[in-house]
Protein backbone atom coordinates (compact mmCIF):
# COMPACT_ATOMS: atom_id res chain seq x y z
CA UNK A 1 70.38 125.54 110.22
CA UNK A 2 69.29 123.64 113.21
CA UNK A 3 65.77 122.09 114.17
CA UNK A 4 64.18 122.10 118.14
CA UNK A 5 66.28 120.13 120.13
CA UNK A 6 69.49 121.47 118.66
CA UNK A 7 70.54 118.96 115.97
CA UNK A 8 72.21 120.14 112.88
CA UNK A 9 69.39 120.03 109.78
CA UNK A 10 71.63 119.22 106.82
CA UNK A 11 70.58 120.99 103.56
CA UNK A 12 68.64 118.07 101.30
CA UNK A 13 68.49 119.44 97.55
CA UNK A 14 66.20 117.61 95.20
CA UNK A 15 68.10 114.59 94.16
CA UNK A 16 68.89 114.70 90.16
CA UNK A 17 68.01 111.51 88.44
CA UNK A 18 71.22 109.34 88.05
CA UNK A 19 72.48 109.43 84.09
CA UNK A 20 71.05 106.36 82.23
CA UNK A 21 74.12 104.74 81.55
CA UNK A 22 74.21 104.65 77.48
CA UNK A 23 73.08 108.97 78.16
CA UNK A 24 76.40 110.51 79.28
CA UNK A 25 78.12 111.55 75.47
CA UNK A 26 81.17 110.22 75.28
CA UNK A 27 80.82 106.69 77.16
CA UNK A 28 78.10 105.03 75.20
CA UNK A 29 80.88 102.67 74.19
CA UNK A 30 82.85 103.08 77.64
CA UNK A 31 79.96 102.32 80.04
CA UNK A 32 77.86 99.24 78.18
CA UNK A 33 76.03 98.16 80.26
CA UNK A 34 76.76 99.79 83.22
CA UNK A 35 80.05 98.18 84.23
CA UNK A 36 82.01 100.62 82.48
CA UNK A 37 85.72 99.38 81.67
CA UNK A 38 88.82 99.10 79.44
CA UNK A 39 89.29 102.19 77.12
CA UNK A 40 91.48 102.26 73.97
CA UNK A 41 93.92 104.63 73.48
CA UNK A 42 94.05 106.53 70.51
CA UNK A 43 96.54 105.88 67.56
CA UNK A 44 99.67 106.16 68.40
CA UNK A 45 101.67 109.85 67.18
CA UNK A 46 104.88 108.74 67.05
CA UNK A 47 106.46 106.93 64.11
CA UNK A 48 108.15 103.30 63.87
CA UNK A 49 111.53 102.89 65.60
CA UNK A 50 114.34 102.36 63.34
CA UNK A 51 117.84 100.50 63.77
CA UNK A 52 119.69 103.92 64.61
CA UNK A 53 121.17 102.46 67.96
CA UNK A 54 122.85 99.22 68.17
CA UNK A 55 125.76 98.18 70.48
CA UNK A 56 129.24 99.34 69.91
CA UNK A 57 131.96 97.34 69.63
CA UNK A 58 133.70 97.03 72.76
CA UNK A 59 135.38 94.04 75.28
CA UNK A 60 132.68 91.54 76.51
CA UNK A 61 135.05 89.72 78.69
CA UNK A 62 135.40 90.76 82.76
CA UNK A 63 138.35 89.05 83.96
CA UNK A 64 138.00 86.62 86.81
CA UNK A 65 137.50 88.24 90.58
CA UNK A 66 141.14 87.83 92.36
CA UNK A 67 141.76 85.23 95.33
CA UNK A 68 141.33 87.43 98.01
CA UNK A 69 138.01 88.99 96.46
CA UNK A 70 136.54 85.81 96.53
CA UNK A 71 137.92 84.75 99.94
CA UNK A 72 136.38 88.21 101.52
CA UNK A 73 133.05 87.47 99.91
CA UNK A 74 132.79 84.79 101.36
CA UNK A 75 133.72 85.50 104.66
CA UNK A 76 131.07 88.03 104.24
CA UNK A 77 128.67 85.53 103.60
CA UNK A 78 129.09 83.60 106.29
CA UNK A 79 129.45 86.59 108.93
CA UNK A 80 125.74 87.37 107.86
CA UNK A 81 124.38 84.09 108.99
CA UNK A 82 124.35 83.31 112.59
CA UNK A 83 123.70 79.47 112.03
CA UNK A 84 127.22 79.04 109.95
CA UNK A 85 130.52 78.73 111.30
CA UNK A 86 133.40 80.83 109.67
CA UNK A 87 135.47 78.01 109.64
CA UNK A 88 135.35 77.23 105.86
CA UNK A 89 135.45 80.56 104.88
CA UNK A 90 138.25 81.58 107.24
CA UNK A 91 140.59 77.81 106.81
CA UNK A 92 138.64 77.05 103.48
CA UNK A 93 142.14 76.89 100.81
CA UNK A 94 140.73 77.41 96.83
CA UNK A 95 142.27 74.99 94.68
CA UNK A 96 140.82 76.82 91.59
CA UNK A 97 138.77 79.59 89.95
CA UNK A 98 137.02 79.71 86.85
CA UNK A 99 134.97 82.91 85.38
CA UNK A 100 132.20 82.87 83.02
CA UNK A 101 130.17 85.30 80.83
CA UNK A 102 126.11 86.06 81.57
CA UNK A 103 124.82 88.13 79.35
CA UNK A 104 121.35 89.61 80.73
CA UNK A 105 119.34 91.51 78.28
CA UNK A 106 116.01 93.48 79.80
CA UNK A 107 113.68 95.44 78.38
CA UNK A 108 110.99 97.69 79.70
CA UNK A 109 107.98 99.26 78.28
CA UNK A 110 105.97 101.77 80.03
CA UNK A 111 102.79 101.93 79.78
CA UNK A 112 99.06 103.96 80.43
CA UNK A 113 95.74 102.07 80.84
CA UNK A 114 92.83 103.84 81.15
CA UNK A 115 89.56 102.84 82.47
CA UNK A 116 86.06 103.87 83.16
CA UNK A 117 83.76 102.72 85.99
CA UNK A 118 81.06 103.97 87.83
CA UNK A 119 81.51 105.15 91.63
CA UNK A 120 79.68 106.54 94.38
CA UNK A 121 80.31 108.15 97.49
CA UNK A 122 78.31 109.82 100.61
CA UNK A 123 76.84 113.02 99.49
CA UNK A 124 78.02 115.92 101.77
CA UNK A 125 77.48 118.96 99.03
CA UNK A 126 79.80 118.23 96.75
CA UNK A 127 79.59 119.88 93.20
CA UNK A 128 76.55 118.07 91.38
CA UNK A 129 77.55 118.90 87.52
CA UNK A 130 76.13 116.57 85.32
CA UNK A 131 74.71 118.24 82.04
CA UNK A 132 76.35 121.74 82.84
CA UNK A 133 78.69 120.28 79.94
CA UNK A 134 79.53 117.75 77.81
CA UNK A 135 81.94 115.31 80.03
CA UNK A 136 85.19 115.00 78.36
CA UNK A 137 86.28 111.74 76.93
CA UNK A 138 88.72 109.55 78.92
CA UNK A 139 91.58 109.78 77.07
CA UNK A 140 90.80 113.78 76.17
CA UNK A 141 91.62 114.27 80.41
CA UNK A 142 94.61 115.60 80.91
CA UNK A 143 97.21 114.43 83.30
CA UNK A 144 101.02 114.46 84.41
CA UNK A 145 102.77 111.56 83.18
CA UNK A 146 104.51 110.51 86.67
CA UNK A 147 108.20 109.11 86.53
CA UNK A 148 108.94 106.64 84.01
CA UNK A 149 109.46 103.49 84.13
CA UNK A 150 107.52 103.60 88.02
CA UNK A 151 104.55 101.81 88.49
CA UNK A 152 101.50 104.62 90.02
CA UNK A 153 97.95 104.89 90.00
CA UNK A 154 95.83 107.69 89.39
CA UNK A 155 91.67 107.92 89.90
CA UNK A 156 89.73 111.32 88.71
CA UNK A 157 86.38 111.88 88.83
CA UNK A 158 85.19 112.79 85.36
CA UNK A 159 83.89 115.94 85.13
CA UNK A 160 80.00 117.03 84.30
CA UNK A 161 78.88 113.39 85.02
CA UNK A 162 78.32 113.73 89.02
CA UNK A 163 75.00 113.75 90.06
CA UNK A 164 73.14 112.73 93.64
CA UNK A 165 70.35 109.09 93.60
CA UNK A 166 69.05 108.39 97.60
CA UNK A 167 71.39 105.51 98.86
CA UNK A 168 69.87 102.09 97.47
CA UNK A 169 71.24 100.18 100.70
CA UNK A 170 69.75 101.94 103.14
CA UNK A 171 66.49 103.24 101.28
CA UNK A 172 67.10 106.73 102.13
CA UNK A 173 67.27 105.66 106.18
CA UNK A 174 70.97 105.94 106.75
CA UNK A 175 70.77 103.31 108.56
CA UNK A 176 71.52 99.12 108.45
CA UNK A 177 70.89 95.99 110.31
CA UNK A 178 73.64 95.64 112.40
CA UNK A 179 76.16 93.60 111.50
CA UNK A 180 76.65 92.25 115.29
CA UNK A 181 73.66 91.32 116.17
CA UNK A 182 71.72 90.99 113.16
CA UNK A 183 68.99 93.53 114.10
CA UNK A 184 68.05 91.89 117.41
CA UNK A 185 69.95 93.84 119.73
CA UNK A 186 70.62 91.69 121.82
CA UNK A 187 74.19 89.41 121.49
CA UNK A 188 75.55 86.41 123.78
CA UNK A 189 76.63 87.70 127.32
CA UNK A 190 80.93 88.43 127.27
CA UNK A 191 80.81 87.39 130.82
CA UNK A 192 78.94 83.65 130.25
CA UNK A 193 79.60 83.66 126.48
CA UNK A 194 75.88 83.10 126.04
CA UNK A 195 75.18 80.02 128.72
CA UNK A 196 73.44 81.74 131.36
CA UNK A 197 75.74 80.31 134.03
CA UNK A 198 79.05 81.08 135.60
CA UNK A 199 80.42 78.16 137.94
CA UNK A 200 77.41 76.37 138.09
CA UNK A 201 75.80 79.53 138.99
CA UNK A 202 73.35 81.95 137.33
CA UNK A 203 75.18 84.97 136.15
CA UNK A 204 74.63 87.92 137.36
CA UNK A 205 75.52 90.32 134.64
CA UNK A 206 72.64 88.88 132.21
CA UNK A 207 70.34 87.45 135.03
CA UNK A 208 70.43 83.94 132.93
CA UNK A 209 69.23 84.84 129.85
CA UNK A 210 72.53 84.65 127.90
CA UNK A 211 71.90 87.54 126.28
CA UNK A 212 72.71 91.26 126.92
CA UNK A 213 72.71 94.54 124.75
CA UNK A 214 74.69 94.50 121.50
CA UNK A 215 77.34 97.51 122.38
CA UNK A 216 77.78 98.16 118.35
CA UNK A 217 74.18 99.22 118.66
CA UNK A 218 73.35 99.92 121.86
CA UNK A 219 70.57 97.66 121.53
CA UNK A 220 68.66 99.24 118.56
CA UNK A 221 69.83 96.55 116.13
CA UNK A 222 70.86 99.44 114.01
CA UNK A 223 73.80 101.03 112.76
CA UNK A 224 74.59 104.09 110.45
CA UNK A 225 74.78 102.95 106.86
CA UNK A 226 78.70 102.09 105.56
CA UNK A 227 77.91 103.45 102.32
CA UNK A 228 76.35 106.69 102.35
CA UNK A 229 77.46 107.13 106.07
CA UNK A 230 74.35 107.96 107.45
CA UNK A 231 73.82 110.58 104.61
CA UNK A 232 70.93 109.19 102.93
CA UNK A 233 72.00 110.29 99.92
CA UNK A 234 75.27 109.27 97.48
CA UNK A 235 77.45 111.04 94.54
CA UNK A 236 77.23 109.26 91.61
CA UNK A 237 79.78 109.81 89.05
CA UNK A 238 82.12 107.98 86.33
CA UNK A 239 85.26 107.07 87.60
CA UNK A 240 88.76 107.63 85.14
CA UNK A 241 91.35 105.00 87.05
CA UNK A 242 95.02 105.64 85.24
CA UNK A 243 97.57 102.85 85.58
CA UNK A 244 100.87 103.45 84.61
CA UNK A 245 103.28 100.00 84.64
CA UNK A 246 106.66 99.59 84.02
CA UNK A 247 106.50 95.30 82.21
CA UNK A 248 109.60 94.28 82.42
CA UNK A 249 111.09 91.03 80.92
CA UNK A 250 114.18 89.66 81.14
CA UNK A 251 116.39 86.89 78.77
CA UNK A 252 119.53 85.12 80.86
CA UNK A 253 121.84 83.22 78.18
CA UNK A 254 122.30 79.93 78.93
CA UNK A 255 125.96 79.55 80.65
CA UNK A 256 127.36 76.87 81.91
CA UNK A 257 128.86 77.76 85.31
CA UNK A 258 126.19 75.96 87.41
CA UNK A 259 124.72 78.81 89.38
CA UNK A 260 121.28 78.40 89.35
CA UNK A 261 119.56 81.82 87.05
CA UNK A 262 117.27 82.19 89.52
CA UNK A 263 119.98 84.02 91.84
CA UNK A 264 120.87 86.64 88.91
CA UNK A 265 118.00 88.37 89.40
CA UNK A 266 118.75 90.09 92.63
CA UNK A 267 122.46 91.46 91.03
CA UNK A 268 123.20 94.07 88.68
CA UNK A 269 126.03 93.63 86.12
CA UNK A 270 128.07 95.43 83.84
CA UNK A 271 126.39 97.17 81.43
CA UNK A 272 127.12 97.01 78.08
CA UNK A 273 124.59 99.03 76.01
CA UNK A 274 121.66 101.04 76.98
CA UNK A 275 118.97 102.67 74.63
CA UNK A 276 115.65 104.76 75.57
CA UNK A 277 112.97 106.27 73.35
CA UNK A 278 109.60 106.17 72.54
CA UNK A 279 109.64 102.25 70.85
CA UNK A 280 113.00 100.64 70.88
CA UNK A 281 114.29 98.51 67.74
CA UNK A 282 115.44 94.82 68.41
CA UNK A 283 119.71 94.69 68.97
CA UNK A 284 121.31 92.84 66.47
CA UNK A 285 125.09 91.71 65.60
CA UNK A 286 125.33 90.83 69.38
CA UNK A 287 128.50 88.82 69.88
CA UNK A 288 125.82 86.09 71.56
CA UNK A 289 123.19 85.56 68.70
CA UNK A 290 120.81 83.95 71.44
CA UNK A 291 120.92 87.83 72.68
CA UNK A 292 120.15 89.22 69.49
CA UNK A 293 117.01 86.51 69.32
CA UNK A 294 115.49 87.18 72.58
CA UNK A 295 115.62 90.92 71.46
CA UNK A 296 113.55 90.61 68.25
CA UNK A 297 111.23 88.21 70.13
CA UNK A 298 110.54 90.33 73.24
CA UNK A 299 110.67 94.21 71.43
CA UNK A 300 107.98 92.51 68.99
CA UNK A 301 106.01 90.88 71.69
CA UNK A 302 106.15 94.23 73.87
CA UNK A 303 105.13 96.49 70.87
CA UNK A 304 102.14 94.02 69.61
CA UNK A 305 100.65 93.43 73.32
CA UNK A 306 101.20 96.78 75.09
CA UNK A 307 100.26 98.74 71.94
CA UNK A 308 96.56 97.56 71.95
CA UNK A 309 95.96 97.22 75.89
CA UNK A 310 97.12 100.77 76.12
CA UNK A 311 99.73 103.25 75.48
CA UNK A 312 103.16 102.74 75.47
CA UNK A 313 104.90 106.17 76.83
CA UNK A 314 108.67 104.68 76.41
CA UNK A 315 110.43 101.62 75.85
CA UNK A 316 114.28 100.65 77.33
CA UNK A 317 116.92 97.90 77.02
CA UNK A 318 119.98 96.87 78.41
CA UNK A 319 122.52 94.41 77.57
CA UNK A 320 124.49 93.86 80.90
CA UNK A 321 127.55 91.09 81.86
CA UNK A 322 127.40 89.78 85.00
CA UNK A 323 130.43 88.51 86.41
CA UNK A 324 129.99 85.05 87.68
CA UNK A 325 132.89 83.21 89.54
CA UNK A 326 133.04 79.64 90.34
CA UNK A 327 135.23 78.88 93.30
CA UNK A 328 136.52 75.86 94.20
CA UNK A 329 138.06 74.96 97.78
CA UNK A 330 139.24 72.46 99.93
CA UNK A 331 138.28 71.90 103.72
CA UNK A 332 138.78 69.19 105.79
CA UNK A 333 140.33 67.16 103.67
CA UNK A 334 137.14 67.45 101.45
CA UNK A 335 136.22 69.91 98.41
CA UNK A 336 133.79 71.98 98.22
CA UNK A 337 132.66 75.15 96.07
CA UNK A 338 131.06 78.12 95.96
CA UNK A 339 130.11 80.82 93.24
CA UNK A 340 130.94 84.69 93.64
CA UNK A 341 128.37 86.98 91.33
CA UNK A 342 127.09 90.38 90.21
CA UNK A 343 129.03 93.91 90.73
CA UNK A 344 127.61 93.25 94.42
CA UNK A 345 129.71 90.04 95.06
CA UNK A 346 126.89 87.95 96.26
CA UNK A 347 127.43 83.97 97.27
CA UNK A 348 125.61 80.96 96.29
CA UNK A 349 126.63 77.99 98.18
CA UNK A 350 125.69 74.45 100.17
CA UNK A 351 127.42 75.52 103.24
CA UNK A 352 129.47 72.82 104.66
CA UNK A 353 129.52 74.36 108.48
CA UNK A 354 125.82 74.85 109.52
CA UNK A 355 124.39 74.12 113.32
CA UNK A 356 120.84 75.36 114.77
CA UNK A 357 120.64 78.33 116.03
CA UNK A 358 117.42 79.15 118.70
CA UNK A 359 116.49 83.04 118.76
CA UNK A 360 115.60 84.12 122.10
């Protein structure tokens, strides 16, 4: 449809009455208020874990990295930085090496959070369907889990609760005050930056006002309304956002190699025992009891908190060893060390060979 002139006439049905917020059955709890938010999952369906998995017996011991392991890694090490010289590592002779056990434990519970809100968006003929049917309840929507243990984010638009309200920014106009030139039209001249004068002179391109049409607006102090986007008119409808979170925790036992713990957590280590299913019991019997503590604590903590700010899909733990070797060297008549870690063979050290480098 077009009118004289040849613009486009845009079809403009009746706009419905936006839901009262208490009205829509199903949210009266969900949407107090207005602001809609956090919704609580149902009961859970699955029963309470029980101790069928615990760690087998096996060897918790790795045996120390060899010489020239520990030489190469750090060589390595060194190589990467173009501020160190590879003296040390290269002449660097190790007087001794020491290994220690790290036992990491981790767990992981995956989760779904569900919650309502209210959105709009600029009408252009979508599907108006509030009170064709009752709008199904947040947590009666049906989705696909995504991968576990992967953080992603999910928004739907609830069905039968969209209806159209005239924008309430621009008052059905489609248009704003621009933001530019607050509604003047007019903005400080780009070629005096608003003084009138150019070398002492009057300039030319504003005649020395100091002023000169706003180009956002081409000089009606308008511009086409940001939220309904010059539609006049908005979708209203509740909005489900899904959040699915891996929380993850981890528990380093206290060793006494040195290495600061902070550096662990980029390394993977050997794993010892592994167990996956819907809520995970606490490991006990470890060989390390302060293992065996921080697993009661943090599967209780995990089941308590995650079970009431939303559903837990799967819970996992690991016991792993990481392999930490403390190497000690001489250089220059002075000694030195350095610690070799994780399956990766990372390095911690205070390098005793540094210069500045300038990056051109």
């Amino acid at each position: 449809m077009f009118q004289p002139g040849g613009g486009a006439v845009y079809p403009q049905p009746n706009p419905t009455a936006p839901p009262v917020y208490g009205n829509v059955p199903g949210y009266e709890g969900f949407m107090a208020g207005g602001a809609g938010g956090f919704v609580p999952p149902p009961a859970p369906l699955h029963p309470l874990p029980t101790p069928d998995t615990q760690p087998s017996q096996v060897d918790w011991n790795i045996p120390s990295i060899s010489e020239d392991a520990a030489q190469t890694a750090f060589l390595e090490y060194a190589s990467e930085n173009c501020c160190y010289s590879k003296a040390p590592a290269k002449d660097g002779v190790i007087t001794n090496m020491e290994s220690f056990n790290t036992y990491r434990y981790r767990l992981e519970t995956f989760t779904e959070a569900r919650i309502t809100e209210w959105k709009t968006e600029p009408f252009t003929d979508q599907a108006v369907d509030f009170g064709l049917q009752t709008a199904p309840t947040p947590w009666a929507i049906q989705v696909q889990t995504p991968a576990l243990f992967k953080d992603h984010e999910e928004n739907i638009k609830v069905p039968n609760t969209s209806s159209v309200k005239d924008c309430h920014i621009c008052k059905e106009t489609g248009q704003t005050r621009c933001d530019v030139c607050t509604g003047s039209g007019k903005k400080n001249c780009s070629a005096c930056d608003g003084s009138g004068k150019r070398f002492q002179d009057t300039c030319d391109s504003c005649g020395g006002s100091g002023k000169e049409n706003c180009t956002e607006c081409n000089g009606d102090g308008l511009q086409q309304c940001e939220t309904c986007e010059g539609r006049k008119q908005l979708l209203m409808f509740i909005n489900l956002k899904i959040t699915w979170k891996n929380n993850l925790e981890d528990y380093v036992a206290q060793q006494s190699s040195g290495i600061q713990i902070e550096n662990l957590s980029s390394v993977t280590g050997n794993r010892l025992f592994h167990d996956a299913q819907y809520m995970v019991y606490p490991v006990y019997g470890f060989p390390d009891p302060n293992v065996s503590q921080a697993s009661d604590r943090l599967v209780k903590e995990h089941q308590s908190k995650f079970s009431q700010s939303g559903r837990i899909h799967q819970q996992q733990h690991t016991i792993e060893l990481i392999p930490i070797t403390k190497v000690s060297y001489k250089w220059k008549g002075d000694s030195h060390l350095y610690y070799v870690f994780g399956n990766e063979s990372k390095v911690s050290t205070d390098y005793p060979a540094t210069c500045c480098c300038v990056v051109m």
